[in-house]
N, C-alpha and C. Protein backbone atom coordinates (compact mmCIF):
# COMPACT_ATOMS: atom_id res chain seq x y z
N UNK A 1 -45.40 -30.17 -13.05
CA UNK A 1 -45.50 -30.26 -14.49
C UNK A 1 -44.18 -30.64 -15.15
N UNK A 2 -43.53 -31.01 -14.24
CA UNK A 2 -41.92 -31.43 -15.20
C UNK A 2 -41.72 -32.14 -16.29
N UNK A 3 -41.32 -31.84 -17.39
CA UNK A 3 -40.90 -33.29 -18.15
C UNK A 3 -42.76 -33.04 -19.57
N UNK A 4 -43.36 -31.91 -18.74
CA UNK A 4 -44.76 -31.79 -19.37
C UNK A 4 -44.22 -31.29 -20.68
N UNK A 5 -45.04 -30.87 -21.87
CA UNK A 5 -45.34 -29.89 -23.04
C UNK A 5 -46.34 -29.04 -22.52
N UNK A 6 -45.52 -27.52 -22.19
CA UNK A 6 -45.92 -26.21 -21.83
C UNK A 6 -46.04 -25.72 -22.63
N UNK A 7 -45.03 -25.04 -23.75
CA UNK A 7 -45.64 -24.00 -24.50
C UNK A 7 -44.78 -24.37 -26.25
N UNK A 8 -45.62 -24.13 -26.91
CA UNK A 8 -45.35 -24.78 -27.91
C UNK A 8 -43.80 -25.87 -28.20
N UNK A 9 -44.33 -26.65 -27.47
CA UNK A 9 -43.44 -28.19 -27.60
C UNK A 9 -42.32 -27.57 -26.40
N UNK A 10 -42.29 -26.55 -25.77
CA UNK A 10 -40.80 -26.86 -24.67
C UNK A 10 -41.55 -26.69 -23.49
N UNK A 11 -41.00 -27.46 -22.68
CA UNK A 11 -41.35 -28.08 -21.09
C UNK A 11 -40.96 -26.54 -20.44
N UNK A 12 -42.12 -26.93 -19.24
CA UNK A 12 -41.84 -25.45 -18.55
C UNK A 12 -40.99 -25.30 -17.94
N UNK A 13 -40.25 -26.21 -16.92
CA UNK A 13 -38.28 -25.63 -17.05
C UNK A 13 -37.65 -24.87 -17.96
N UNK A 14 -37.97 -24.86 -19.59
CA UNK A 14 -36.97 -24.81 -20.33
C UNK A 14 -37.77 -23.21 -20.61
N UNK A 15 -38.81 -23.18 -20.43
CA UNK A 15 -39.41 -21.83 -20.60
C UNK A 15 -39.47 -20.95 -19.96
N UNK A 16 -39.45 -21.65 -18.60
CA UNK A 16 -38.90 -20.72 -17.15
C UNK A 16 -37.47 -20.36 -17.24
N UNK A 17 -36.17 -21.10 -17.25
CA UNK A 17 -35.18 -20.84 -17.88
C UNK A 17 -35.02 -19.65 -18.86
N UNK A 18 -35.55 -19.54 -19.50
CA UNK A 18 -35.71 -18.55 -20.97
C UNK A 18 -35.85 -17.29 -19.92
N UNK A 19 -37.05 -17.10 -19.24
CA UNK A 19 -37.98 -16.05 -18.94
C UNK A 19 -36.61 -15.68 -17.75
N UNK A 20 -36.78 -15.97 -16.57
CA UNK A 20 -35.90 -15.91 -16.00
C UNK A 20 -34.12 -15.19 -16.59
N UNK A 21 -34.02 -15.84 -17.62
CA UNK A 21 -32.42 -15.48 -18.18
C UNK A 21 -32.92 -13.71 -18.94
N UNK A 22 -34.01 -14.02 -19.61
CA UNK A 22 -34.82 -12.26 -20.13
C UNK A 22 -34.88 -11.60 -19.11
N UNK A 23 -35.50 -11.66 -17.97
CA UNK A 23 -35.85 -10.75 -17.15
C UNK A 23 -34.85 -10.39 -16.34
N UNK A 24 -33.55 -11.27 -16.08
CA UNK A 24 -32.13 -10.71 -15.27
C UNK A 24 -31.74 -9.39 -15.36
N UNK A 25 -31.29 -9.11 -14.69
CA UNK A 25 -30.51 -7.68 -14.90
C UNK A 25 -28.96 -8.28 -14.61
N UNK A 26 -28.71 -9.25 -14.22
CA UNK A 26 -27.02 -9.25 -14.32
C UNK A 26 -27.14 -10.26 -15.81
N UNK A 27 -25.48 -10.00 -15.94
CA UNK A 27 -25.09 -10.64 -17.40
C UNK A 27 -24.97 -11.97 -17.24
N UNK A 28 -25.44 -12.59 -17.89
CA UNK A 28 -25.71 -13.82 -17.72
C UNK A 28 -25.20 -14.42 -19.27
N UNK A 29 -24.18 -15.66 -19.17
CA UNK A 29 -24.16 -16.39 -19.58
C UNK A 29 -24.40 -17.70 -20.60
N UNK A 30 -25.63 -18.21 -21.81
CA UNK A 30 -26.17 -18.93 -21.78
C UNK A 30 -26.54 -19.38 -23.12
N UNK A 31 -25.65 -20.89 -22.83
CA UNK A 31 -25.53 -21.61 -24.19
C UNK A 31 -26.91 -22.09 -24.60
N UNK A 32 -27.75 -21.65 -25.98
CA UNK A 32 -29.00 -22.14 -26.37
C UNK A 32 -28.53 -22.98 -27.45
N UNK A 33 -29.21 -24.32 -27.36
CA UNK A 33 -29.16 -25.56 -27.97
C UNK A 33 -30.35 -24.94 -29.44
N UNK A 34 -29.83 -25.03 -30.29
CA UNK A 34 -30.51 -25.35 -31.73
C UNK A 34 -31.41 -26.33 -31.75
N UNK A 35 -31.70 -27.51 -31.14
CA UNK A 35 -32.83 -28.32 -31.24
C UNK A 35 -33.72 -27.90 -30.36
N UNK A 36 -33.86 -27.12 -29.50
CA UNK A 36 -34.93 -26.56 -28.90
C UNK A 36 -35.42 -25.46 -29.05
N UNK A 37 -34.65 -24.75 -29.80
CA UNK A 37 -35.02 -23.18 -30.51
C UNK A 37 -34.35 -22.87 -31.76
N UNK A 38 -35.52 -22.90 -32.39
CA UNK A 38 -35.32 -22.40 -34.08
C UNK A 38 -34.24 -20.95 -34.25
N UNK A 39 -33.95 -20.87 -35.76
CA UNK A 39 -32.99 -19.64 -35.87
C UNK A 39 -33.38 -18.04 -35.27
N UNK A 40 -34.94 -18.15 -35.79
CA UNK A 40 -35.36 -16.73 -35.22
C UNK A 40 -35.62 -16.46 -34.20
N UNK A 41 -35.65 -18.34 -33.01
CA UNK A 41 -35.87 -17.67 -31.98
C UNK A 41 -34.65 -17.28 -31.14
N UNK A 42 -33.58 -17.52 -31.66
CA UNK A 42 -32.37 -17.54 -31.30
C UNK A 42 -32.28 -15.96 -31.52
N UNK A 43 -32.49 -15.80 -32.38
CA UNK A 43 -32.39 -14.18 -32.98
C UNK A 43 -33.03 -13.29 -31.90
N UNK A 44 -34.46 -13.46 -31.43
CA UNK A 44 -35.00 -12.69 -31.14
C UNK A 44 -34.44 -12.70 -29.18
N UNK A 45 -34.33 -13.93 -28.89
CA UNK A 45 -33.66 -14.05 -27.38
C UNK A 45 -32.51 -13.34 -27.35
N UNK A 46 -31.57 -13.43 -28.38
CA UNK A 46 -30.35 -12.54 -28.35
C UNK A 46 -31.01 -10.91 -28.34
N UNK A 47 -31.59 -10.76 -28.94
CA UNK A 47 -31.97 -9.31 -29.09
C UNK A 47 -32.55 -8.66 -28.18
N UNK A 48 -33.24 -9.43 -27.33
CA UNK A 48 -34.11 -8.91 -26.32
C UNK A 48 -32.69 -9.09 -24.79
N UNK A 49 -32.33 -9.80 -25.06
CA UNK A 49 -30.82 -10.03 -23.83
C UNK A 49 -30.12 -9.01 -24.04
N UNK A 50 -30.03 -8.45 -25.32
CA UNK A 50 -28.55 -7.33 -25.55
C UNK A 50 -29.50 -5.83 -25.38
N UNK A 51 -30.64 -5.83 -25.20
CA UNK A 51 -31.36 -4.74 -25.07
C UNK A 51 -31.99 -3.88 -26.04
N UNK A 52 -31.76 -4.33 -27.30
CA UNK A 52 -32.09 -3.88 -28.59
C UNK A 52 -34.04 -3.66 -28.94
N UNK A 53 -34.69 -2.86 -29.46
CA UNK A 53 -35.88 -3.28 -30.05
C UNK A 53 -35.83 -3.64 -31.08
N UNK A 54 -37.08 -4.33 -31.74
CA UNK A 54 -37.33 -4.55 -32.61
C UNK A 54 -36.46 -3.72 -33.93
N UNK A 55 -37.23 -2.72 -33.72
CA UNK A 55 -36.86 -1.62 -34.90
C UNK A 55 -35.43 -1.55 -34.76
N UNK A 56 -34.96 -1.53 -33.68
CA UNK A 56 -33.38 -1.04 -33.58
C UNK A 56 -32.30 -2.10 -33.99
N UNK A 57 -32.75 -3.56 -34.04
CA UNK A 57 -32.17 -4.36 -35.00
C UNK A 57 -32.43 -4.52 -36.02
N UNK A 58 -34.00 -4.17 -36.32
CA UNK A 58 -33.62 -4.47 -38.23
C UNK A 58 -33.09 -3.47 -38.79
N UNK A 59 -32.88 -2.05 -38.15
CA UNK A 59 -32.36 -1.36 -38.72
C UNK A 59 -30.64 -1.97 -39.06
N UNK A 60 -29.89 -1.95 -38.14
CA UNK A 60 -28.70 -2.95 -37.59
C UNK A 60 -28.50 -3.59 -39.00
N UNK A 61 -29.79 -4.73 -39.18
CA UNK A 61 -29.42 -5.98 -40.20
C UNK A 61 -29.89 -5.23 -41.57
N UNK A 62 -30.25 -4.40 -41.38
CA UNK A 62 -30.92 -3.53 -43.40
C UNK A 62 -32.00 -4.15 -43.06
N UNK A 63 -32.92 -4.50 -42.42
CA UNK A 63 -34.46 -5.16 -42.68
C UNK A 63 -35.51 -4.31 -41.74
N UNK A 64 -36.53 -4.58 -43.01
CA UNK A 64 -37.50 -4.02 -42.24
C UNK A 64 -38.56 -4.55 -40.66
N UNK A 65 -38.90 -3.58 -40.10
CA UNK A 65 -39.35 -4.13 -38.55
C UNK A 65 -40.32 -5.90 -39.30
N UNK A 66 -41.36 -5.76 -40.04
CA UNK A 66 -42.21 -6.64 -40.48
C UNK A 66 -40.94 -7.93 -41.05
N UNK A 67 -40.42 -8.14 -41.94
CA UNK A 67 -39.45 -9.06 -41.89
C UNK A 67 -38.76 -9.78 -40.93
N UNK A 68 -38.37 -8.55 -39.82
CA UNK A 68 -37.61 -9.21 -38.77
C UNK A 68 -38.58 -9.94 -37.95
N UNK A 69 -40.36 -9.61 -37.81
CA UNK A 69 -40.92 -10.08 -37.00
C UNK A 69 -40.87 -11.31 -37.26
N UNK A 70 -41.01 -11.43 -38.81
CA UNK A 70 -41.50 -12.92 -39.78
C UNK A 70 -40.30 -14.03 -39.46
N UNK A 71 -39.18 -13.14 -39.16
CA UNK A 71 -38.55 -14.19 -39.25
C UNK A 71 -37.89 -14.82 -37.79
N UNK A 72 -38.14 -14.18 -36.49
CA UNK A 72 -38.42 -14.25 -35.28
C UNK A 72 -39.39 -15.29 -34.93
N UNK A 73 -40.68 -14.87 -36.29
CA UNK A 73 -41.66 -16.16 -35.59
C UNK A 73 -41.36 -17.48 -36.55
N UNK A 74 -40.73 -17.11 -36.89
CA UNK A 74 -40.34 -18.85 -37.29
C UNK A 74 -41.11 -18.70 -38.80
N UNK A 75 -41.99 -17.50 -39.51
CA UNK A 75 -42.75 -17.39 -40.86
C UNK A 75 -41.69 -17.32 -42.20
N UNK A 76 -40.65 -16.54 -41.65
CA UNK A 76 -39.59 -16.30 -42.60
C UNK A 76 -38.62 -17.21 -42.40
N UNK A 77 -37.51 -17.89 -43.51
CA UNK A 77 -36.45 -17.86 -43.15
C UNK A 77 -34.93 -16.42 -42.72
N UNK A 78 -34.19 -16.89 -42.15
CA UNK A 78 -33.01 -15.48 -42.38
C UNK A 78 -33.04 -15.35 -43.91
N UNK A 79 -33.00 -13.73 -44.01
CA UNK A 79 -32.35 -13.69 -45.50
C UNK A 79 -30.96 -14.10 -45.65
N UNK A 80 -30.37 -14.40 -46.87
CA UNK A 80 -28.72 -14.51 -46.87
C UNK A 80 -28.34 -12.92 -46.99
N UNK A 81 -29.10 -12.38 -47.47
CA UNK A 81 -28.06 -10.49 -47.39
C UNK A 81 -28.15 -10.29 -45.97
């Protein structure tokens, strides 16, 4: 399937990559390109890499769990506060 559209628009290398770098237990490294992942999903890969839940970062950012989801899935933008 190389080179295919797997899961919403990224090729399954790039999703295996992802999954793989989540599921590590050593520290890993890993520059994510902005044209292949939106702000929240950037947000939410960092969050799930540093070990955080949900709740335990929006608390972190002042936001509520429902906001942070919205804006994880790409529904919200970041707030500026």
């Amino acid at each position: 399937m190389t080179g295919e559209t797997f899961l919403y628009g990224y090729s399954e290398a790039e999703v295996d990559l992802v999954m793989r770098f989540l599921s590590s237990s050593q520290e890993v490294m890993v520059f994510l390109d902005e044209q292949y992942f939106n702000k929240g999903e950037l947000l939410r890969i960092k969050r799930v890499a540093d070990g955080f839940s949900q709740a335990e970062m929006a608390k972190m950012l002042k936001l509520n769990t429902g906001t942070l989801s919205a804006v994880e899935n790409g529904l919200r933008p970041i707030p500026r506060r």
